[in-house]
PDB file of N, CA and C in Angstrom:
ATOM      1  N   UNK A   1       0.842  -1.166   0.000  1.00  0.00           N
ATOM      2  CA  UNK A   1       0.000   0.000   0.000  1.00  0.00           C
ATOM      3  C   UNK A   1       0.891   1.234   0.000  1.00  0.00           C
ATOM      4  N   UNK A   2       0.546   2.183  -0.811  1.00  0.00           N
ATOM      5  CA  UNK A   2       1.470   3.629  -0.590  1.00  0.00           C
ATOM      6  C   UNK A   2       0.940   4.515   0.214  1.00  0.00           C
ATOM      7  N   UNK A   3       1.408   5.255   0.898  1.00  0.00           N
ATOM      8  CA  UNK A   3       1.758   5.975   1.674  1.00  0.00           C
ATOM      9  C   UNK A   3       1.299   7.525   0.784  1.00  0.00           C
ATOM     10  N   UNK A   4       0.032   8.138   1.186  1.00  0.00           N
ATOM     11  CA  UNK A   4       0.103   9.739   1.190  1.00  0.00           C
ATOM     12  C   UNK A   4       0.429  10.732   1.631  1.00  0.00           C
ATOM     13  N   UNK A   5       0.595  10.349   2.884  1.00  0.00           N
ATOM     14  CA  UNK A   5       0.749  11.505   4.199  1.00  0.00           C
ATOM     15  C   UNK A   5       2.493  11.575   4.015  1.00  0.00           C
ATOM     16  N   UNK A   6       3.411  12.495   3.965  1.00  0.00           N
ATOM     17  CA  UNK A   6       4.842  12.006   4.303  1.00  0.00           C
ATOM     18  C   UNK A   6       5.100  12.335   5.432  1.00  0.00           C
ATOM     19  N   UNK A   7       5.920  11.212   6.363  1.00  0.00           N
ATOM     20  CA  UNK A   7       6.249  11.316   7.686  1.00  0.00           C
ATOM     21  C   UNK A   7       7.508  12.027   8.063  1.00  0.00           C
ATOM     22  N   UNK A   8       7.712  12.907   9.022  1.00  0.00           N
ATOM     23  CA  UNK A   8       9.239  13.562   9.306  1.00  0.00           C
ATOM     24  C   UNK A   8      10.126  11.987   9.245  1.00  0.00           C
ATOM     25  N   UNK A   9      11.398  11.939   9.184  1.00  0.00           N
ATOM     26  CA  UNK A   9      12.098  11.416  10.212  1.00  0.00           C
ATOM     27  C   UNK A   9      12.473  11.637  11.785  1.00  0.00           C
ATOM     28  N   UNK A  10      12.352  12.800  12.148  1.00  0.00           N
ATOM     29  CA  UNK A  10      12.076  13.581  13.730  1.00  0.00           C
ATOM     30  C   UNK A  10      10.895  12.473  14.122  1.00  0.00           C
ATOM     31  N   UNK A  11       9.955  12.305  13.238  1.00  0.00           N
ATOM     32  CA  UNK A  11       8.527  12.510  14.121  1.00  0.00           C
ATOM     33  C   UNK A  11       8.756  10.317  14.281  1.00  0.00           C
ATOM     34  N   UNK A  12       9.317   9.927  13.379  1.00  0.00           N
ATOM     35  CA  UNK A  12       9.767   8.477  13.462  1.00  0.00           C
ATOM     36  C   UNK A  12      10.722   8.207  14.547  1.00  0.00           C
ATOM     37  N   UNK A  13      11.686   9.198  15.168  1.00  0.00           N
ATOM     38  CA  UNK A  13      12.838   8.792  15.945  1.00  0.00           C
ATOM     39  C   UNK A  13      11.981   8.681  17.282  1.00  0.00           C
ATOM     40  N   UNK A  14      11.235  10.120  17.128  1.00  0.00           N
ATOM     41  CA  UNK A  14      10.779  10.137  18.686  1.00  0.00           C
ATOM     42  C   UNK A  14       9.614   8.944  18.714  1.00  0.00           C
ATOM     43  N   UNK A  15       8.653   8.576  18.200  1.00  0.00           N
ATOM     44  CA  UNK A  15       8.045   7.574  18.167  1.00  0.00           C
ATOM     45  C   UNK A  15       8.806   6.285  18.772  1.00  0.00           C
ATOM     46  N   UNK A  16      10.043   5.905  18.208  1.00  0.00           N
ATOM     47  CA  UNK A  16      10.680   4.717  18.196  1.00  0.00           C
ATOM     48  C   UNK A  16      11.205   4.831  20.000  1.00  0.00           C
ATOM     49  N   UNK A  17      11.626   5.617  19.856  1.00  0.00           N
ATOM     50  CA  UNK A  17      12.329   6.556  21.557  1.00  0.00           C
ATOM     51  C   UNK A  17      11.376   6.492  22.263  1.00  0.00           C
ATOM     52  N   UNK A  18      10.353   6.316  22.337  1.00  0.00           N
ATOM     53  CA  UNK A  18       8.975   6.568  23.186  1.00  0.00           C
ATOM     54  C   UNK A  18       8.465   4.980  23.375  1.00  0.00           C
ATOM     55  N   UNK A  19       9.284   3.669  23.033  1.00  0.00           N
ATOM     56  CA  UNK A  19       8.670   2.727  23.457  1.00  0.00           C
ATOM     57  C   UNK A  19       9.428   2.316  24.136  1.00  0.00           C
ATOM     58  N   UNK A  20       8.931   1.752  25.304  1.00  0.00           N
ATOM     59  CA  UNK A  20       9.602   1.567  26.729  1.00  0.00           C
ATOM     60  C   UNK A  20      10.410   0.722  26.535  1.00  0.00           C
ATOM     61  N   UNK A  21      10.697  -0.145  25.826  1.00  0.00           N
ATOM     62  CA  UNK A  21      11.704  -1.053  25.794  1.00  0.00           C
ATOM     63  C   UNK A  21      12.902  -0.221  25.613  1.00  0.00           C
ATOM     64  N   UNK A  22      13.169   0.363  24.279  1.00  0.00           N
ATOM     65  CA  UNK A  22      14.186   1.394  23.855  1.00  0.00           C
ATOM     66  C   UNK A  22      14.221   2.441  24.792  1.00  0.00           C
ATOM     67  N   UNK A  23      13.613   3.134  25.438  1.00  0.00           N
ATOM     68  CA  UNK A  23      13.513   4.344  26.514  1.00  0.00           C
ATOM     69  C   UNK A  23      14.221   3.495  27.528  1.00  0.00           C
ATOM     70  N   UNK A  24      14.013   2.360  27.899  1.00  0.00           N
ATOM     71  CA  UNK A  24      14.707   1.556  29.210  1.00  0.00           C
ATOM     72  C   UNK A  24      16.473   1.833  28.859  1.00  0.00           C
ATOM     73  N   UNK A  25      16.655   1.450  27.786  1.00  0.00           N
ATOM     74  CA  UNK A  25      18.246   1.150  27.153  1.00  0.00           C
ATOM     75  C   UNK A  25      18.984   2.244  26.855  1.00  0.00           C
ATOM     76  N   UNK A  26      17.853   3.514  26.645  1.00  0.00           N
ATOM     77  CA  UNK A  26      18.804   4.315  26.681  1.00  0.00           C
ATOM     78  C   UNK A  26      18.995   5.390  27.882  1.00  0.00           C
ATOM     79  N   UNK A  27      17.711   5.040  28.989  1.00  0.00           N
ATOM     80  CA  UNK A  27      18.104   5.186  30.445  1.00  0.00           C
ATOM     81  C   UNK A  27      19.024   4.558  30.971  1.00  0.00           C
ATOM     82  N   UNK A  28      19.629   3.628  30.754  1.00  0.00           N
ATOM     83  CA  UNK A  28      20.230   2.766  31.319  1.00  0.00           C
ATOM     84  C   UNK A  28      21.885   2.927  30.638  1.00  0.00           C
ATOM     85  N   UNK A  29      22.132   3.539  29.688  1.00  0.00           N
ATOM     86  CA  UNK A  29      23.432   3.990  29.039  1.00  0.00           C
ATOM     87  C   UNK A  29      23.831   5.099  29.219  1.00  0.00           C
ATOM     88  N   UNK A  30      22.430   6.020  29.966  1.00  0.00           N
ATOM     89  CA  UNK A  30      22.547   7.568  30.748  1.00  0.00           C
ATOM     90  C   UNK A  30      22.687   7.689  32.151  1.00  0.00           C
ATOM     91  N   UNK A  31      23.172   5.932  32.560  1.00  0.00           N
ATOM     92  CA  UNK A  31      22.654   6.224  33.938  1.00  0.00           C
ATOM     93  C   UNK A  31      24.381   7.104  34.673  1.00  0.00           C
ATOM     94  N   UNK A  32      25.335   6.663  34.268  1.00  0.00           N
ATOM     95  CA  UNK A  32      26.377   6.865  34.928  1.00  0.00           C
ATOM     96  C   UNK A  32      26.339   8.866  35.089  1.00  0.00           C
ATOM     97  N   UNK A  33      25.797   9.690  34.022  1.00  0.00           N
ATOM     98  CA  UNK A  33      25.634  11.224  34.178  1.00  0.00           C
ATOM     99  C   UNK A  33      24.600  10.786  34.938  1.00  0.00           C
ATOM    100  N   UNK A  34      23.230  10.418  34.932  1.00  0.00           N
ATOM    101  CA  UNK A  34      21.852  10.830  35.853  1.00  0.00           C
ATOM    102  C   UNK A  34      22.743  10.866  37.557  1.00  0.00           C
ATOM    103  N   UNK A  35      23.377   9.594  37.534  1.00  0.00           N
ATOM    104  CA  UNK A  35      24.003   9.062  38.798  1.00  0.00           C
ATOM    105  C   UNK A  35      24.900  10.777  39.219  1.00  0.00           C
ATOM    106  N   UNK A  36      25.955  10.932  38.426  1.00  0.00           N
ATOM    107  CA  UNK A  36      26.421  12.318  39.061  1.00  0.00           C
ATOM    108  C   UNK A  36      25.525  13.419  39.370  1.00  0.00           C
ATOM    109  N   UNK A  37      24.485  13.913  38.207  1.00  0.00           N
ATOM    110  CA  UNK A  37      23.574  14.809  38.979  1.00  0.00           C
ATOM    111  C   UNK A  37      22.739  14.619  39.750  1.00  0.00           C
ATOM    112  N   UNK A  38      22.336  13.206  40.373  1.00  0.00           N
ATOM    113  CA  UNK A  38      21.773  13.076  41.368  1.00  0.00           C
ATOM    114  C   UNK A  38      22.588  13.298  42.553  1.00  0.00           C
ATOM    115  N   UNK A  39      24.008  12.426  42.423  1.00  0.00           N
ATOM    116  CA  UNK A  39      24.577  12.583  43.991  1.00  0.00           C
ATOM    117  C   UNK A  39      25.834  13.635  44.537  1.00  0.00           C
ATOM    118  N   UNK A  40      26.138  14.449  42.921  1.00  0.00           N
ATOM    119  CA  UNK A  40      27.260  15.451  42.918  1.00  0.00           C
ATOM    120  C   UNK A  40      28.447  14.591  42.394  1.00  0.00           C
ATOM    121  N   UNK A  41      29.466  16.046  42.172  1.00  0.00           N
ATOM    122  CA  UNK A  41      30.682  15.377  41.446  1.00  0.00           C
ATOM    123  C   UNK A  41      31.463  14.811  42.300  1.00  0.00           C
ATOM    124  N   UNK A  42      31.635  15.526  43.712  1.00  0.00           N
ATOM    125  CA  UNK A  42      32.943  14.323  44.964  1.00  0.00           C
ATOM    126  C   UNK A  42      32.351  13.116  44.714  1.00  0.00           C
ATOM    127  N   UNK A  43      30.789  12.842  45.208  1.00  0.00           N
ATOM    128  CA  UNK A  43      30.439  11.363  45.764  1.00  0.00           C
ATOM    129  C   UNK A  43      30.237  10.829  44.491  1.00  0.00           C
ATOM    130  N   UNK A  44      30.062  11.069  42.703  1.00  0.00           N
ATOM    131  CA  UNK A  44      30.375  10.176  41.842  1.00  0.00           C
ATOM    132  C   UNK A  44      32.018  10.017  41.908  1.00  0.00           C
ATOM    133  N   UNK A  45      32.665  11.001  42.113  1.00  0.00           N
ATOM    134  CA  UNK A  45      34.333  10.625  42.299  1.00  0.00           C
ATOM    135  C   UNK A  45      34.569   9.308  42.338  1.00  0.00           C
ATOM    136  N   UNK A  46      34.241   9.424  43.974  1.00  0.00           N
ATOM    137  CA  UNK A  46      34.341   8.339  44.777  1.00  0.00           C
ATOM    138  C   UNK A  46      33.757   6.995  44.758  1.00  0.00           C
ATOM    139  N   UNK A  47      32.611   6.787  43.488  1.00  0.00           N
ATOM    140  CA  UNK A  47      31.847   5.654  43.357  1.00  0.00           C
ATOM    141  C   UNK A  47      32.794   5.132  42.158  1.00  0.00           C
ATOM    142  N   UNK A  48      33.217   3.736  42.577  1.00  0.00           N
ATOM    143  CA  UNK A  48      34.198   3.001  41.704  1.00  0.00           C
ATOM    144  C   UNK A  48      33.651   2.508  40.657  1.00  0.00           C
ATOM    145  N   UNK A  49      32.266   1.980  40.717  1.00  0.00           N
ATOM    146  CA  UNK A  49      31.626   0.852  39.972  1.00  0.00           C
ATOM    147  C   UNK A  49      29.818   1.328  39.837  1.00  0.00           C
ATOM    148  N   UNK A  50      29.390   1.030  39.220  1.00  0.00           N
ATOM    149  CA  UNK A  50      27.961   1.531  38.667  1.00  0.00           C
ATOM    150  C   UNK A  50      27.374   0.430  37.633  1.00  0.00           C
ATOM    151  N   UNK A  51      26.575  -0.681  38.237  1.00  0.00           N
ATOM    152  CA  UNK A  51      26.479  -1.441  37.342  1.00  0.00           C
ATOM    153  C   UNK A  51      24.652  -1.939  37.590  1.00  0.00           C
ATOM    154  N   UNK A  52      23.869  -1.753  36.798  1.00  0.00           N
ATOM    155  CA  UNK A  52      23.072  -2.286  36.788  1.00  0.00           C
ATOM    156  C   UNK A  52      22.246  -3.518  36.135  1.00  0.00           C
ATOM    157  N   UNK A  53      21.795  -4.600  37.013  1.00  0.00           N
ATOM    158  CA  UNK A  53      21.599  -5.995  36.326  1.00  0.00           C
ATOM    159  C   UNK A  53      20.136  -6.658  37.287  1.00  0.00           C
ATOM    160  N   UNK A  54      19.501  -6.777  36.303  1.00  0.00           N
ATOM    161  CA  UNK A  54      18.201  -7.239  36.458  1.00  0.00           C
ATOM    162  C   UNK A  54      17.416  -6.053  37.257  1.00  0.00           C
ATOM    163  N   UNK A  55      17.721  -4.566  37.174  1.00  0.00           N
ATOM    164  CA  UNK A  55      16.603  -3.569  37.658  1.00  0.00           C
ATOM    165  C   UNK A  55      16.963  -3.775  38.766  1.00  0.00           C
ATOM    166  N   UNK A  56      18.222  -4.130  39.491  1.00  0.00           N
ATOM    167  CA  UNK A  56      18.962  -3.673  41.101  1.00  0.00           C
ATOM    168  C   UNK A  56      20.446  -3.104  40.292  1.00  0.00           C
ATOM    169  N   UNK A  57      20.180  -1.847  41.075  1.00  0.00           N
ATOM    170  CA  UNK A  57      21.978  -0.840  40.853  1.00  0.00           C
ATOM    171  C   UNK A  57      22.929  -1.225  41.405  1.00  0.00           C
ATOM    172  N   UNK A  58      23.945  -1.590  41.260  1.00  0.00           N
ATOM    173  CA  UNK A  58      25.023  -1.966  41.962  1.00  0.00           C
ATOM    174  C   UNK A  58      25.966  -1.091  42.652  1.00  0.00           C
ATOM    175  N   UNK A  59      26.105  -0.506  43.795  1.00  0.00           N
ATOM    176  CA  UNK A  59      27.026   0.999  43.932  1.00  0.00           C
ATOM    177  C   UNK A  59      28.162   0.444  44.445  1.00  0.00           C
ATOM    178  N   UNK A  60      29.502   0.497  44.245  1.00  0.00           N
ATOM    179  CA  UNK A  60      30.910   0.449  45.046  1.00  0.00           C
ATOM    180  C   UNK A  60      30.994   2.038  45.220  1.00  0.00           C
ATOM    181  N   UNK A  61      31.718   2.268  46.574  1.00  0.00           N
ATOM    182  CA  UNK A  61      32.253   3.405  46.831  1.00  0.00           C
ATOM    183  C   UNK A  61      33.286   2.821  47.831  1.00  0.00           C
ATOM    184  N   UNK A  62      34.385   3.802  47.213  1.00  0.00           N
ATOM    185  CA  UNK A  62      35.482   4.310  47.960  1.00  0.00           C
ATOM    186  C   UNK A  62      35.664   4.605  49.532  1.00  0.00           C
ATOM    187  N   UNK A  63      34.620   5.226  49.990  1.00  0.00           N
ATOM    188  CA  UNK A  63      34.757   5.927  50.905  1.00  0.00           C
ATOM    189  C   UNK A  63      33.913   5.213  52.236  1.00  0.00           C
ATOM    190  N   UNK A  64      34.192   4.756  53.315  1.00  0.00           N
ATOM    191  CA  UNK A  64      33.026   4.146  54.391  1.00  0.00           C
ATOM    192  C   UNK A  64      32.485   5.442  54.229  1.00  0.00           C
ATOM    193  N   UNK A  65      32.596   6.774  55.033  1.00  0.00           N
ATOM    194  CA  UNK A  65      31.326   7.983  55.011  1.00  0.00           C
ATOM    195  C   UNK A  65      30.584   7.782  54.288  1.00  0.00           C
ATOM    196  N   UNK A  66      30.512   7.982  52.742  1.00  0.00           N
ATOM    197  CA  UNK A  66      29.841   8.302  51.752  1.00  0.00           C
ATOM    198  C   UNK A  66      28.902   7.430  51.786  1.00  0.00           C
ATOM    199  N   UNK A  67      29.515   5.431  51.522  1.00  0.00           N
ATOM    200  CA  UNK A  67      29.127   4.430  51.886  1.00  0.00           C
ATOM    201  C   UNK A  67      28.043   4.386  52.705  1.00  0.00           C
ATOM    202  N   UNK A  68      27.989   4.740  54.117  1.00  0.00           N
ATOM    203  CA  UNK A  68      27.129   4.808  55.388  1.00  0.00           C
ATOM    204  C   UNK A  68      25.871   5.793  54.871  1.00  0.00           C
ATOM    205  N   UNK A  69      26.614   6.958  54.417  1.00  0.00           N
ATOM    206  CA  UNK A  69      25.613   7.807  54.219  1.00  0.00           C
ATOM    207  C   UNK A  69      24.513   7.698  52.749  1.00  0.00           C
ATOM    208  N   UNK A  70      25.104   6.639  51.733  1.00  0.00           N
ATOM    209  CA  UNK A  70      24.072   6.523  50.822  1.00  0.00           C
ATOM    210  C   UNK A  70      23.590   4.772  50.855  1.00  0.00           C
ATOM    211  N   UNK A  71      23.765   4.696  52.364  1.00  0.00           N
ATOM    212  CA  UNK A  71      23.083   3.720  52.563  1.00  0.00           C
ATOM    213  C   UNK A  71      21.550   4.125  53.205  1.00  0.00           C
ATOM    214  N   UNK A  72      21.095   5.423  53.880  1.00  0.00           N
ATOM    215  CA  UNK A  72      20.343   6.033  54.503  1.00  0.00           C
ATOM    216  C   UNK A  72      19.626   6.468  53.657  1.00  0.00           C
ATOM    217  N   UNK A  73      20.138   6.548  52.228  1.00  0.00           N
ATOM    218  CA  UNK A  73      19.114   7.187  51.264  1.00  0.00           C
ATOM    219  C   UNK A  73      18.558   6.711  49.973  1.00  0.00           C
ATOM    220  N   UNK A  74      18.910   4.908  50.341  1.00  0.00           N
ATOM    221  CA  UNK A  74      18.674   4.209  49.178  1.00  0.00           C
ATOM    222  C   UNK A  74      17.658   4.494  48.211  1.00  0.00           C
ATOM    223  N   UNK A  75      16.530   4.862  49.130  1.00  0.00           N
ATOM    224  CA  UNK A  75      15.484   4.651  48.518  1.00  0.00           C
ATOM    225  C   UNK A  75      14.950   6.184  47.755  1.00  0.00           C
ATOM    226  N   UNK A  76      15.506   7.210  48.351  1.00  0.00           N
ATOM    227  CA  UNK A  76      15.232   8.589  47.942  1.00  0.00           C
ATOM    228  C   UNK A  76      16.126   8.770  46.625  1.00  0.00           C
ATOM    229  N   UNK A  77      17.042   7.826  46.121  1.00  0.00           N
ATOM    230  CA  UNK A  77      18.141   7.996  45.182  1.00  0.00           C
ATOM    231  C   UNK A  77      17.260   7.241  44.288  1.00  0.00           C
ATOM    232  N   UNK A  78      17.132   5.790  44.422  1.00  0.00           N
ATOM    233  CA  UNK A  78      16.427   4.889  43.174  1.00  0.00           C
ATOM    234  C   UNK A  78      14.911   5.605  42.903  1.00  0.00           C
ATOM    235  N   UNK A  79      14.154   6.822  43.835  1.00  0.00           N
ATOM    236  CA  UNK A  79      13.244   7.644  43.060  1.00  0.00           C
ATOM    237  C   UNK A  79      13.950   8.312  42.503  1.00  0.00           C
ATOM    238  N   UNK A  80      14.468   9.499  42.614  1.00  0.00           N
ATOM    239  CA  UNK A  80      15.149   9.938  41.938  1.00  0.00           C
ATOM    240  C   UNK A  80      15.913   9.809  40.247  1.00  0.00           C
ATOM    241  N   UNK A  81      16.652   8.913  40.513  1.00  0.00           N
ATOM    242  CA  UNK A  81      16.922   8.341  39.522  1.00  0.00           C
ATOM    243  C   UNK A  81      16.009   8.155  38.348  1.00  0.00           C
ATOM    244  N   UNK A  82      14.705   7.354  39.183  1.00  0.00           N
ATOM    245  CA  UNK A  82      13.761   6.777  38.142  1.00  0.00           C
ATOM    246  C   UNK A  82      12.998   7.884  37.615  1.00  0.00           C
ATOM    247  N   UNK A  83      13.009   9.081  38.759  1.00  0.00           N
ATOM    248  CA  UNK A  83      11.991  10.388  37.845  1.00  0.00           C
ATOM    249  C   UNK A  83      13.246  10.515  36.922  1.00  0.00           C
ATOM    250  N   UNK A  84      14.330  11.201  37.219  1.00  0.00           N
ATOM    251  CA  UNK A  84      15.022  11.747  36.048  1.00  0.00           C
ATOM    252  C   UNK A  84      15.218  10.770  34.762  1.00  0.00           C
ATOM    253  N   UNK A  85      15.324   9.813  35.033  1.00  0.00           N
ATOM    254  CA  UNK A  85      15.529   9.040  33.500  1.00  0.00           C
ATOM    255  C   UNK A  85      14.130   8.582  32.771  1.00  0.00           C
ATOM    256  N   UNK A  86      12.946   9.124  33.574  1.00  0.00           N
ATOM    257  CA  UNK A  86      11.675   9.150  33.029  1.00  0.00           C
ATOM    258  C   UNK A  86      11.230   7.658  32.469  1.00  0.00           C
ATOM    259  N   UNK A  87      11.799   7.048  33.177  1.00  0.00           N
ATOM    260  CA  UNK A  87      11.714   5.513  32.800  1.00  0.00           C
ATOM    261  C   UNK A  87      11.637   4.711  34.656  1.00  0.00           C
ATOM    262  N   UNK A  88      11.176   3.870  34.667  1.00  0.00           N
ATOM    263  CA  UNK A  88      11.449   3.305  35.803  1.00  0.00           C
ATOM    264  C   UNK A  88      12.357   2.019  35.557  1.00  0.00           C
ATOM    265  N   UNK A  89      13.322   1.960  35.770  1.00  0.00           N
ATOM    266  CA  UNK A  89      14.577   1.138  35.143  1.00  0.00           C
ATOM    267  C   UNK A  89      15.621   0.451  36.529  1.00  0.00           C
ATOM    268  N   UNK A  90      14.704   1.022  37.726  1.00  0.00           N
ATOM    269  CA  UNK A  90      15.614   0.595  39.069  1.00  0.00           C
ATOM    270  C   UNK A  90      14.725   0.222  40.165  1.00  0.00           C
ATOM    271  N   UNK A  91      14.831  -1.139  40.579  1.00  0.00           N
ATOM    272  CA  UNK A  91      13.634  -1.329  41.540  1.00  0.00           C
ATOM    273  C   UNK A  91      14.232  -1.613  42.818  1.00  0.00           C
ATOM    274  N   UNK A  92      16.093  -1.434  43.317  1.00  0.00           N
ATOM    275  CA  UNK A  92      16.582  -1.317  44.641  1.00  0.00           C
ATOM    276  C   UNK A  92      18.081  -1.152  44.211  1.00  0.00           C
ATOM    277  N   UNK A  93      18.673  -0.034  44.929  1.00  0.00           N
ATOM    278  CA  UNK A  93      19.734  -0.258  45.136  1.00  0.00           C
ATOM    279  C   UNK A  93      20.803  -0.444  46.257  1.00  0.00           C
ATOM    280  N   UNK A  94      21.745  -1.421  45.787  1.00  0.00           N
ATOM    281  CA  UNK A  94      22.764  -2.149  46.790  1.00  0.00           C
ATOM    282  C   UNK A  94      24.231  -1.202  46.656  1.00  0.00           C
ATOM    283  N   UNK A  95      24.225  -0.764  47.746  1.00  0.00           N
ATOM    284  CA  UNK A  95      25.777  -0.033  48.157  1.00  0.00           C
ATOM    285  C   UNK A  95      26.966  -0.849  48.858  1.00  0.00           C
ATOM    286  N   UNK A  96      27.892  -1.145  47.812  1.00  0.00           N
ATOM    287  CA  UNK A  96      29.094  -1.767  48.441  1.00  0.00           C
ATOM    288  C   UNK A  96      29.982  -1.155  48.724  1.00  0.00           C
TER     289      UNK A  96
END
């Protein structure tokens, strides 16, 4: 069948970008920046490792303080996270 209407390519990308599968993957390849503007540039410094697998984050940090202290806020970070990447792509995270 042909086609009358002609479609942008813009209006095809964002379409394609807008299905949650693809929106997950490319939250998830943004997470290491979301991660700094959520927790600042010292405490990403200091986070060695950033790995997420099966929708739990994996955190190493450097530091016991930091450690202790984003253990208190697990849960205010994985919202976070999940508003800014407009995807929900994190369902707990573990601080090592």
């Amino acid at each position: 069948m042909r086609r009358t209407k002609t479609i942008l390519a813009g209006d095809i990308l964002q379409e394609l970008f807008a299905r949650p599968d693809i929106a997950a993957k490319i939250a998830e390849g943004e997470l290491p920046e979301t991660w700094r503007a959520v927790v600042g540039d010292s405490v990403a410094d200091m986070t060695t490792q950033l790995q997420l697998h099966r929708r739990i984050l994996y955190v190493s940090v450097r530091s016991s303080v930091i450690r202790s202290e984003l253990l208190y806020r697990r849960e205010a970070l994985r919202d976070e996270l999940n508003r800014r990447s407009r995807v929900p792509i994190i369902d707990s995270v573990i601080i090592k």
